[in-house]
Protein backbone atom coordinates (compact mmCIF):
# COMPACT_ATOMS: atom_id res chain seq x y z
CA UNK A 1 93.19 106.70 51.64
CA UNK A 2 91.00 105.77 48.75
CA UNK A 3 87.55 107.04 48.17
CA UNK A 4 86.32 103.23 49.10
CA UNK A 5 88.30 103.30 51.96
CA UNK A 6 86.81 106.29 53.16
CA UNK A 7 83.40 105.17 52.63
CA UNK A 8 83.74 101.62 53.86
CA UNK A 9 85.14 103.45 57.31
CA UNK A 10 81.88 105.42 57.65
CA UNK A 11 80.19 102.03 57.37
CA UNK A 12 82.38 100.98 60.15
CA UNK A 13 81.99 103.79 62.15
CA UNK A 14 78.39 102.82 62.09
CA UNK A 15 78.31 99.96 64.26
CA UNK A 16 80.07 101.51 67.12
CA UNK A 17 77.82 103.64 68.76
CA UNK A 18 74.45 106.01 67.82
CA UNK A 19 76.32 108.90 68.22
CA UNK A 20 79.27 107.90 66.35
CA UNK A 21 76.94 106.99 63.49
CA UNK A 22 75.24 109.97 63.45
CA UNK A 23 78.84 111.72 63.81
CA UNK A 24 79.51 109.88 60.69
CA UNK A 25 76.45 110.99 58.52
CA UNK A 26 77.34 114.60 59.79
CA UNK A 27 81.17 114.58 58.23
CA UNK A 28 80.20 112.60 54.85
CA UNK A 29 77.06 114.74 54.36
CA UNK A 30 78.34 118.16 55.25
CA UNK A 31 75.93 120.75 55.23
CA UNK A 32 74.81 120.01 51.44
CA UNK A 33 74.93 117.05 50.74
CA UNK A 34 71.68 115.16 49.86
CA UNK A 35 71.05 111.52 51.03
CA UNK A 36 67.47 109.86 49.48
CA UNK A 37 67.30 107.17 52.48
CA UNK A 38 64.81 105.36 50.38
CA UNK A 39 61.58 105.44 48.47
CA UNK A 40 58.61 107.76 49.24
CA UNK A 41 57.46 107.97 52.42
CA UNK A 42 61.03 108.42 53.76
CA UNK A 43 62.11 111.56 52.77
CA UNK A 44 64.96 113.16 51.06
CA UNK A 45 67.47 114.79 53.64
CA UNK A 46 70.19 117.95 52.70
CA UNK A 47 73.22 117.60 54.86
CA UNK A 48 74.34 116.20 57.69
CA UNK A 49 71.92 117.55 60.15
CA UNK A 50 69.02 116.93 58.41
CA UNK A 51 69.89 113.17 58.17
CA UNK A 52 70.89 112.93 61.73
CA UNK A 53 66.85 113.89 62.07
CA UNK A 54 65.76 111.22 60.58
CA UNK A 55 68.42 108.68 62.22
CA UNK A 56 66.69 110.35 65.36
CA UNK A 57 63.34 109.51 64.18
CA UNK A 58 64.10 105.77 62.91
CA UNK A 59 66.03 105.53 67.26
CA UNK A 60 62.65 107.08 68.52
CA UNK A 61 60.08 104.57 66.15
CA UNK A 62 62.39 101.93 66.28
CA UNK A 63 64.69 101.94 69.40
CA UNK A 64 67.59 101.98 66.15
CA UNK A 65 70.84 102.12 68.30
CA UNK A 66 73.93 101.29 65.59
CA UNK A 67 73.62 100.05 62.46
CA UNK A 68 76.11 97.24 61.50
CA UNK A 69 77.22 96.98 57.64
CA UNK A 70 77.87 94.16 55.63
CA UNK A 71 79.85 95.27 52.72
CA UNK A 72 79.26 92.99 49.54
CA UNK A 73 80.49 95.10 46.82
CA UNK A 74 82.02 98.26 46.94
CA UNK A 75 83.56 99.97 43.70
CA UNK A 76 84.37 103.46 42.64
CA UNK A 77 84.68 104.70 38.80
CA UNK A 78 84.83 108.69 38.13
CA UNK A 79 83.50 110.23 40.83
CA UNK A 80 80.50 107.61 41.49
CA UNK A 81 80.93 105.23 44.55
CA UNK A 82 78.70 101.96 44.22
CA UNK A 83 77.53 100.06 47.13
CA UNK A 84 76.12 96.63 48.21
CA UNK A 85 75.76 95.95 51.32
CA UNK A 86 73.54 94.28 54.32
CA UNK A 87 72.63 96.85 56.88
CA UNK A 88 71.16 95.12 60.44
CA UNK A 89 69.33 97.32 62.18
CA UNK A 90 70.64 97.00 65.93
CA UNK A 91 68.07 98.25 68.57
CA UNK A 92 69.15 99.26 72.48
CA UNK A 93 69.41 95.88 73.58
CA UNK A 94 72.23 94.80 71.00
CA UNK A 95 69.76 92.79 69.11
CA UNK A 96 69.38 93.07 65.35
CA UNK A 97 65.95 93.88 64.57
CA UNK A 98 66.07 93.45 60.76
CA UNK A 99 68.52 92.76 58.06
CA UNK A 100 68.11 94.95 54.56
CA UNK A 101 69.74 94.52 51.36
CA UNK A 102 71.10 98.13 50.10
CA UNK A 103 72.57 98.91 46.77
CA UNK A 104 73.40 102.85 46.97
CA UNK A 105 74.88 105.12 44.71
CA UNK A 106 76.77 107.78 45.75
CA UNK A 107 78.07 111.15 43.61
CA UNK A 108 81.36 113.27 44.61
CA UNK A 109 81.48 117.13 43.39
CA UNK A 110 84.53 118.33 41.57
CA UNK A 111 85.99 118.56 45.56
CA UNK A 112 85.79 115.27 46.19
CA UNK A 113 82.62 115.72 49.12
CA UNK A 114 79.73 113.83 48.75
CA UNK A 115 77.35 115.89 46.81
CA UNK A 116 74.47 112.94 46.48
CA UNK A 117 73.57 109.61 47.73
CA UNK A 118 70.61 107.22 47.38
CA UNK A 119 69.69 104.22 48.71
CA UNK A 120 67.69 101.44 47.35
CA UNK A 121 66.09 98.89 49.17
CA UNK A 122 62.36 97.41 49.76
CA UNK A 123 60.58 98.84 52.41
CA UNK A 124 57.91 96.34 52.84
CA UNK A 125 59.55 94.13 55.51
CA UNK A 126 60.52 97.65 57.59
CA UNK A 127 56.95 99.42 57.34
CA UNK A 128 55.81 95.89 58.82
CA UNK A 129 57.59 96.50 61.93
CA UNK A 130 55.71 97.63 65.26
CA UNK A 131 57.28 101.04 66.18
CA UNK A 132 58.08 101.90 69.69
């Protein structure tokens, strides 16, 4: 399996349940890997635990159940993985709350785990939403 391929199957794995996404985050984070969610005030998160806390806070503000992945673009050249993608946020009820562009950039160590990721994407549209 290609690096892609693995990525684009942790995308997958995204949509099928909460606990399989935050299953995923867990195994492509490890316990160092660093994922910037986003722009200031979401904070940075170091491995896969710490990310799963702020997938927990995002289900407990936002009711976020799954997150389902369109993949636009998604290319690979010497240890960086590029991505662009639509993620819909998908609440309890099976309804997608909101729809965000994403263009991340993710960094491999000389081991081939994900040492870094970061996501960019505007915020304004998902700070406008009413929390739970």
């Amino acid at each position: 399996m290609t690096v892609t391929q693995d990525i684009e199957t942790h995308f997958v794995r995204w949509g099928t349940s909460f606990d399989e996404l935050c299953a995923s985050f867990r195994t492509l984070l490890g316990a160092e890997g660093e994922w910037i969610a986003g722009p200031p005030p979401i904070p940075s998160t170091k491995g896969g635990d710490e990310a799963v806390g702020l997938l927990e806070g995002f289900r407990t503000n936002y009711d976020l159940a799954t997150i389902e992945v369109d993949i636009l673009t998604l290319g690979e050249s010497d240890g960086v993985v590029y991505s662009e993608r639509i993620d819909h946020l998908v609440d309890s009820t099976g309804k997608r709350f909101i729809s965000l562009a994403v263009a991340g950039v993710m960094r491999l160590d000389d081991a081939g785990e994900l040492a870094y990721w970061r996501d960019y994407w505007d915020t304004q549209e998902f700070f406008a939403l009413p929390t739970s």
